[in-house]
Protein backbone atom coordinates (compact mmCIF):
# COMPACT_ATOMS: atom_id res chain seq x y z
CA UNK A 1 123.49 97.34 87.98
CA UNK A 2 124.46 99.94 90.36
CA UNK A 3 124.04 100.35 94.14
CA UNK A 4 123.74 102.60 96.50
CA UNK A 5 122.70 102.89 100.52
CA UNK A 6 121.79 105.32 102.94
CA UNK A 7 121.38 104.65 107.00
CA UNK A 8 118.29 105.96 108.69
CA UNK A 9 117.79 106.07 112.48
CA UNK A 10 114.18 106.86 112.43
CA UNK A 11 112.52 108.16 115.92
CA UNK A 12 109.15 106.16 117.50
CA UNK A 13 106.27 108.45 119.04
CA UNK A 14 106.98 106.60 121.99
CA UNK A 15 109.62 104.77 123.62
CA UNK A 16 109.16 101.02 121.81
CA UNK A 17 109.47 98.42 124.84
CA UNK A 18 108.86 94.93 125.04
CA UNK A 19 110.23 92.00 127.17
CA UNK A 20 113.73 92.32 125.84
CA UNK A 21 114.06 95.82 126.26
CA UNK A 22 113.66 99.77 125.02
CA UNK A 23 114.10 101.68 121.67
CA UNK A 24 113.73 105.29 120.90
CA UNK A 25 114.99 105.19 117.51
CA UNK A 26 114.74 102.47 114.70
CA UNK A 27 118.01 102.08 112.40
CA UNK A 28 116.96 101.30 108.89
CA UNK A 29 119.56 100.33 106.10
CA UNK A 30 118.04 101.25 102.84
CA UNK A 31 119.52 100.68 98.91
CA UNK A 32 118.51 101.44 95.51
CA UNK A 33 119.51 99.14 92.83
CA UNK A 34 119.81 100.95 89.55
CA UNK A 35 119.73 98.92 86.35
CA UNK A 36 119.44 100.96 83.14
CA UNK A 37 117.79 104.04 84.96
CA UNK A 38 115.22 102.21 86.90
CA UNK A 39 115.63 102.41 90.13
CA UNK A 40 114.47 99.71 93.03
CA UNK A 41 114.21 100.24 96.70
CA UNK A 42 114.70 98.20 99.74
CA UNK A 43 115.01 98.13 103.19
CA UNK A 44 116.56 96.11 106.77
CA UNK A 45 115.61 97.36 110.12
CA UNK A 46 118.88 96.48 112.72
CA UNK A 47 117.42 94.44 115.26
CA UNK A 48 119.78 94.37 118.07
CA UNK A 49 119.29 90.91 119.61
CA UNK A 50 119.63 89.24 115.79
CA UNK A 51 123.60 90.39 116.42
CA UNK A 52 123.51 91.99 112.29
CA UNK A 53 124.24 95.84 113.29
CA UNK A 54 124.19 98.67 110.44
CA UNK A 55 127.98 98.34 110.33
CA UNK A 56 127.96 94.68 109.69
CA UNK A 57 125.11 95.03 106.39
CA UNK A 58 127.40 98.17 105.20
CA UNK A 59 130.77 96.35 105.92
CA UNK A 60 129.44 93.01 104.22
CA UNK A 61 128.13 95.33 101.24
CA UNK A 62 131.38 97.19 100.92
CA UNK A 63 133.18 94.20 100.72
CA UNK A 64 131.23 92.30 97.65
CA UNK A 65 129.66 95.05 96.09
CA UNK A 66 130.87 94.52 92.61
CA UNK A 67 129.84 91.12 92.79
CA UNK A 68 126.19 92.65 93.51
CA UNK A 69 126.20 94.89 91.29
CA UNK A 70 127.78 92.47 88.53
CA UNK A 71 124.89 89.87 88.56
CA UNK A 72 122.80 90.08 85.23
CA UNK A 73 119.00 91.03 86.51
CA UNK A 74 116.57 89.35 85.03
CA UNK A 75 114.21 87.53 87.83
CA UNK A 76 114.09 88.60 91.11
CA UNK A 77 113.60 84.92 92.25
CA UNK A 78 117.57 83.90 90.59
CA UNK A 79 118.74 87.13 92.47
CA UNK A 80 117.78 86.16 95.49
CA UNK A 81 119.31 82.79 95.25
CA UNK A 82 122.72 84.92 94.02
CA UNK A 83 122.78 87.16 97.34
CA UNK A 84 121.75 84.26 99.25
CA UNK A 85 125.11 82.33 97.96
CA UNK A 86 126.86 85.57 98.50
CA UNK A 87 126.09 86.96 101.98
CA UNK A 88 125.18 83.14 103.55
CA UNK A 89 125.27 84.81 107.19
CA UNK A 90 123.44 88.37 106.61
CA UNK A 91 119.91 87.54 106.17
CA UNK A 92 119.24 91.28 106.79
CA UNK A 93 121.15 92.69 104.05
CA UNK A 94 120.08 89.96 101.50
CA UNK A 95 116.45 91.12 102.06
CA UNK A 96 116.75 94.72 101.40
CA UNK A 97 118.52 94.02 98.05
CA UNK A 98 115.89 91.26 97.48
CA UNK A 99 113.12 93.73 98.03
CA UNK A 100 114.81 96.05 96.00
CA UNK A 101 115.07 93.27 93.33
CA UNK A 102 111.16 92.98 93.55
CA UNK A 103 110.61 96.64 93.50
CA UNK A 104 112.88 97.24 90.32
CA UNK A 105 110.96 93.76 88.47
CA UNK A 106 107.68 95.46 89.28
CA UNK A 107 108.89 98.69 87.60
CA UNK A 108 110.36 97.09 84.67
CA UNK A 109 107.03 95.11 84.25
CA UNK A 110 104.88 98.14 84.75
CA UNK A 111 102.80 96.54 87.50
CA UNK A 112 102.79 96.32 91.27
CA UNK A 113 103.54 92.77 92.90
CA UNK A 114 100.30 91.46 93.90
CA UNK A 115 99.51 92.34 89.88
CA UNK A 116 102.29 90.19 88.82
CA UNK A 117 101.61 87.65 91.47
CA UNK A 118 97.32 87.76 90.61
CA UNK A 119 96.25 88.80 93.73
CA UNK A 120 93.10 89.95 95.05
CA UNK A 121 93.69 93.16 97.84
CA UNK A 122 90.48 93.29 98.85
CA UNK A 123 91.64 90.08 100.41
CA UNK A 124 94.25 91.64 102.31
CA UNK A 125 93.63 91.31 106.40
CA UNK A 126 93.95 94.67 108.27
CA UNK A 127 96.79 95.22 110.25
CA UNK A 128 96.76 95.59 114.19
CA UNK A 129 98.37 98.25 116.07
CA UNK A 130 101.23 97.66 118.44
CA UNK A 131 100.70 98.72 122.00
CA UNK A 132 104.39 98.38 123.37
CA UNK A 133 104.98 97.87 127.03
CA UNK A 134 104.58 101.31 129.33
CA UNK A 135 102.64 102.71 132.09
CA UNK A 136 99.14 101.78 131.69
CA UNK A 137 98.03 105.40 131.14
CA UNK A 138 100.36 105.90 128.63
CA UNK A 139 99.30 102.53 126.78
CA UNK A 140 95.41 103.82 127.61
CA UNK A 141 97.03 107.09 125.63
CA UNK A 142 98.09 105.42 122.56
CA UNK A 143 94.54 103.44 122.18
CA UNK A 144 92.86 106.87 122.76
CA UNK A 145 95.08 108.61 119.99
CA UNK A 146 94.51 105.72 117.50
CA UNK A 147 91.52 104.14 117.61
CA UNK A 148 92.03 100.73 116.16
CA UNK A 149 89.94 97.43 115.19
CA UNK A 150 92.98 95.43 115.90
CA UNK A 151 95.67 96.20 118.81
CA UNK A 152 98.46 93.67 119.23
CA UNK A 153 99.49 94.47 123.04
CA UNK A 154 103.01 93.41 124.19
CA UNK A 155 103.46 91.21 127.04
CA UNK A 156 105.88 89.06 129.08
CA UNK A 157 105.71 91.27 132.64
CA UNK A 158 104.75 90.65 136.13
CA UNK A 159 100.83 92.49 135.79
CA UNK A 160 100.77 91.70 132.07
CA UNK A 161 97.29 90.09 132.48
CA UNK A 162 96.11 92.83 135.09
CA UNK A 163 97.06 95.41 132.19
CA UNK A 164 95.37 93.54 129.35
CA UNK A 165 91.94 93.69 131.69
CA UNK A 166 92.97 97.57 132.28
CA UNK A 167 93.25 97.71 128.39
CA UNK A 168 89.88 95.73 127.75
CA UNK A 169 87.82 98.03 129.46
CA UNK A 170 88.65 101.07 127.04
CA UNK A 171 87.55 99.29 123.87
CA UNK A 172 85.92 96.04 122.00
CA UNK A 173 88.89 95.82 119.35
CA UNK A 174 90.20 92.61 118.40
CA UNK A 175 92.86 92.18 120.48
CA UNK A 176 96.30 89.90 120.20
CA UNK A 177 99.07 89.84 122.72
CA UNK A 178 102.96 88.81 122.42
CA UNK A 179 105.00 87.58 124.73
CA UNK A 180 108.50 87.50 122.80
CA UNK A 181 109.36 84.47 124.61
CA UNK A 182 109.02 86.18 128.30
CA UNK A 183 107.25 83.02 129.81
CA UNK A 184 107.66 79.51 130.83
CA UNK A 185 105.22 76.94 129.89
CA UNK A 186 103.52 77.02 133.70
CA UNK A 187 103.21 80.80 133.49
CA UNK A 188 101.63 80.56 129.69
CA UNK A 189 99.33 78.04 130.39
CA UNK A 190 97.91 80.17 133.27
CA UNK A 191 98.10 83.53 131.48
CA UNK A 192 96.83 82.23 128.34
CA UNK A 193 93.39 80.83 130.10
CA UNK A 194 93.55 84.35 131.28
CA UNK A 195 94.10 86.05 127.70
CA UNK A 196 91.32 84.01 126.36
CA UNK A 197 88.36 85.05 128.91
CA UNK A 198 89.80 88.76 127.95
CA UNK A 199 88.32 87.99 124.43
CA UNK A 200 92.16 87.77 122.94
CA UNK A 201 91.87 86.29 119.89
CA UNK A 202 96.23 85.24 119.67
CA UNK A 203 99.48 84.45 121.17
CA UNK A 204 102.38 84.97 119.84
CA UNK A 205 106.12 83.10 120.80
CA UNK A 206 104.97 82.61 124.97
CA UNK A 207 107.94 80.51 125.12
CA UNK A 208 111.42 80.80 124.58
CA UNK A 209 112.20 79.75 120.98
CA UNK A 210 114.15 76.72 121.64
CA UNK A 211 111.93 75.56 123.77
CA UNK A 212 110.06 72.81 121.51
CA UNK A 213 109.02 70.50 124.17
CA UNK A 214 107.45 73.84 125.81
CA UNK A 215 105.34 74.27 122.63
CA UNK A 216 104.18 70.90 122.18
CA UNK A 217 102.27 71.08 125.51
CA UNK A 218 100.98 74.17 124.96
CA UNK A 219 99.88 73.94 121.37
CA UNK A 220 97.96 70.73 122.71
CA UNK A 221 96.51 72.52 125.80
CA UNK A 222 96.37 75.74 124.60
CA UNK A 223 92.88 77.64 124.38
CA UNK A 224 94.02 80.30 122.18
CA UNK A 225 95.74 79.53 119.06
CA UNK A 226 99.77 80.18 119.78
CA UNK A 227 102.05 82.02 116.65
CA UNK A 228 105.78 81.31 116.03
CA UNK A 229 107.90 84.87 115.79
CA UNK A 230 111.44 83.83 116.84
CA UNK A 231 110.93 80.31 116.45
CA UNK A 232 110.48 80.43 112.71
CA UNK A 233 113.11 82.37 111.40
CA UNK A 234 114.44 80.67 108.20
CA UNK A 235 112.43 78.37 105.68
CA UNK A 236 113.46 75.35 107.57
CA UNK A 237 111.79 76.32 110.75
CA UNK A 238 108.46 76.29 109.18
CA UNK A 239 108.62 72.27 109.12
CA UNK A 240 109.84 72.40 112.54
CA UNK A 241 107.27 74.83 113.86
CA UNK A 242 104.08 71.88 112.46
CA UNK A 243 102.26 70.77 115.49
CA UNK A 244 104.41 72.62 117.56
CA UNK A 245 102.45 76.33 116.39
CA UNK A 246 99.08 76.95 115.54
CA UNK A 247 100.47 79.56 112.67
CA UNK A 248 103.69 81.22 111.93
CA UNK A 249 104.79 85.12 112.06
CA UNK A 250 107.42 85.41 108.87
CA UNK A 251 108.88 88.27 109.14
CA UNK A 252 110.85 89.53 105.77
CA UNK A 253 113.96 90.82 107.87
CA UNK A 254 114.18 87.39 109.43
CA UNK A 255 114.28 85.02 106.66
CA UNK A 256 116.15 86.94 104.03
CA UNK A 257 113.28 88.69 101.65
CA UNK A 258 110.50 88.21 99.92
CA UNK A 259 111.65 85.49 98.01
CA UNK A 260 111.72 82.87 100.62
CA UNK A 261 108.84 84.90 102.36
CA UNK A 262 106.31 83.56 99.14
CA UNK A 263 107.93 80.17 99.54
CA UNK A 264 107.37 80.12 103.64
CA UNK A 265 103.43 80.65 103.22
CA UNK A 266 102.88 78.46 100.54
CA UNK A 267 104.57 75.60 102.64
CA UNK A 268 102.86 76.81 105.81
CA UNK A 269 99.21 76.71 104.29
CA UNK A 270 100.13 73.00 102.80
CA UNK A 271 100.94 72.02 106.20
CA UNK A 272 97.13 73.75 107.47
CA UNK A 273 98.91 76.08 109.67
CA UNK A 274 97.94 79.69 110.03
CA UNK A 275 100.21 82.78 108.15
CA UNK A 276 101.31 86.24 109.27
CA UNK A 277 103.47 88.44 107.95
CA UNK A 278 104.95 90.49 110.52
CA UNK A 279 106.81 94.07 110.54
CA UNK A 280 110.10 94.25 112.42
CA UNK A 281 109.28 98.07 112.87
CA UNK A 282 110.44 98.81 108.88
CA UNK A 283 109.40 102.09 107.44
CA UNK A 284 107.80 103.26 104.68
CA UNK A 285 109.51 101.08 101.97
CA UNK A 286 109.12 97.55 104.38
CA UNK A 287 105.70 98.08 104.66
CA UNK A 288 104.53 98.25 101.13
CA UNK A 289 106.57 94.93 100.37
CA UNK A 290 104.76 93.65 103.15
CA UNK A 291 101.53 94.95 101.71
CA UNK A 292 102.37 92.97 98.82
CA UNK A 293 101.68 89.57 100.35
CA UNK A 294 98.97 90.58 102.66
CA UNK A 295 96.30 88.95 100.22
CA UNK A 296 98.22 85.25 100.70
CA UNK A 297 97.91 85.65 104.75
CA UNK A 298 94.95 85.35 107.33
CA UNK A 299 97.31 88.15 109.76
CA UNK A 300 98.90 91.42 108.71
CA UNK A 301 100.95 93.11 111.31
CA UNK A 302 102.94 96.52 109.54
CA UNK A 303 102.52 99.04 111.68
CA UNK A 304 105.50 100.21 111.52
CA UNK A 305 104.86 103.97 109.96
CA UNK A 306 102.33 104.65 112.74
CA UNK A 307 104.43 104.22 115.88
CA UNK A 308 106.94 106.25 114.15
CA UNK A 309 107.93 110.06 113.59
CA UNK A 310 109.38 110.41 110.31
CA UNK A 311 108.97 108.43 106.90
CA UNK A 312 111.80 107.18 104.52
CA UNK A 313 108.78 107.26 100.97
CA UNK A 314 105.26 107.21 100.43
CA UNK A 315 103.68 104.08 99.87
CA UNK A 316 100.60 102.24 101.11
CA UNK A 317 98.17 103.74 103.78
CA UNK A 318 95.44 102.82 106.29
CA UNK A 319 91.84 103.53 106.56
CA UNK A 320 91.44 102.18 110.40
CA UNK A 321 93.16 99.39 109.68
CA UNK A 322 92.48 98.02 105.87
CA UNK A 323 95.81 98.77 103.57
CA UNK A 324 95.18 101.49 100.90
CA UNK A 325 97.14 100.37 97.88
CA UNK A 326 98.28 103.32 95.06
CA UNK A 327 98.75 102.32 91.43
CA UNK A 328 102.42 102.96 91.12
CA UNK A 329 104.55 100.17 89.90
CA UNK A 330 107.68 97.61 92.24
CA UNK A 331 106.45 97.47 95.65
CA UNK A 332 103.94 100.74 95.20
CA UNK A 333 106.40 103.23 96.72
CA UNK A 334 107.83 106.44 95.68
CA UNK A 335 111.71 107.30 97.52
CA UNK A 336 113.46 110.50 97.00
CA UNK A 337 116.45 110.09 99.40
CA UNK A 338 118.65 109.29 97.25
């Protein structure tokens, strides 16, 4: 096994704002896993309030690299639980060389993951389209320049109800809103009643993610169903988010790969909750791994090529809104950066 990376800082259309603040650019770590001249790609947006920076995934990669690269790859599934053992505290890193452990399976098997896995695509949910927080005409702007079934509309500001109305006027698309844990239980309960006479369909993390007391009341009194984003961030938050959440947002950057990502929607659906799988604004390679479980979910959300400028492969693509798979092998994505 051999491995490589490459850093990305890949620029948004627009400014991407929500209730914990503004991006212009998206920093992606990307590597390729090489094992006997098949080559696997993955990939691990920085998220700045998670505290793992680039440097952190290239120092921690630096450091054990010929431990990752010494591992015998056979299953995917074993080396995950390897890199999991080996970088306990980087979740980010361990899930772009777990996706790049699924990609490289896939090739070696000759099949794309939902082949492998059995699953029907015509299954897959269409994915929504992020309006992030700006001045209403610009966010009237985006919805004119895409139109969309689906928009998922960022919230948690002072007129972030008068905007949704604003919003609801220019189309009938499904809409869902998220608050990334801007409000207080008194404020949700209000704006939620609010959300749900503006035909919203979902909420997603109104409170802040510690707040479990919060939740309880409001997935009891709740009108709208209410998701977990940063409340369910490892496997063991999906027990904790039961009658707490309506559903669950995993999000592959979050909880370490695909790998645990399989295992966090099986346990959700046992439990009768709802399942999303949600983008972290990953590129080109992130989204077809995500594309890969979209048949086991009732929620896509990987929008992440269309709010941004540049691409890091060609993979999957959207016909306003359903996921256009390609027949190439791994996660269905071709990368020549490398």
């Amino acid at each position: 096994m051999n491995v490589k990376y490459k850093i990305l800082n890949i620029p948004f259309k627009y400014p991407f704002t929500i209730s914990k603040g503004t991006k212009t650019h998206q920093p992606i770590f990307m590597v390729e896993l090489e094992y006997f001249g098949v080559k696997g790609y993955g990939e691990a947006p920085a998220i700045s309030y998670y505290n793992i920076p680039i440097e952190k995934m290239v120092a921690d990669l630096e450091n054990k690299k010929s431990l990752v690269e010494k591992f015998s790859f056979s299953d995917p599934e074993r080396y995950w639980h390897y890199l999991h053992h080996l970088f306990p505290t980087n979740s980010f890193l361990v899930c772009a060389l777990d996706m790049a452990g699924w990609d490289l399976f896939g090739k070696l098997k000759k099949k794309q993951l939902h082949q492998l896995w059995n699953l029907d695509t015509s299954k897959s949910p269409f994915t929504d389209y992020t309006i992030a927080i700006d001045d209403l005409s610009v966010m009237k702007k985006k919805m004119e320049e895409l139109p969309w079934p689906i928009y998922k509309i960022k919230v948690g500001f002072d007129d972030d109800i008068e905007t949704v109305a604003a919003l609801r006027k220019q189309t009938d698309a499904i809409f869902r809103v998220d608050a990334n844990a801007a409000w207080d239980v008194e404020t949700a309960l209000i704006k939620i009643n609010a959300l749900k006479e503006l035909g919203v369909e979902l909420v997603e993390q109104p409170l802040a993610k510690d707040n479990w007391q919060g939740m309880k009341l409001l997935f009891e009194k709740s009108p709208l169903p209410i998701f977990a984003d940063e409340s369910c961030v490892h496997e063991m938050d999906v027990d904790k988010c039961f009658e707490h959440f309506h559903g669950i947002n995993i999000k592959l950057t979050k909880c370490s790969g695909i790998t645990p990502a399989r295992r966090m929607i099986a346990k959700a659906q046992s439990l009768g909750m709802q399942t999303m799988v949600g983008c972290m604004n990953e590129s080109s390679v992130g989204t077809a791994a995500i594309a890969q479980l979209a048949p086991m979910v009732d929620f896509v959300d990987m929008d992440g090529i269309l709010l941004q400028t540049e691409k890091n492969g060609e993979g999957v693509t959207f016909d306003f809104g359903k996921i256009i798979y390609n027949d190439l092998p791994g996660l269905g994505v071709k990368v020549d950066l490398f």
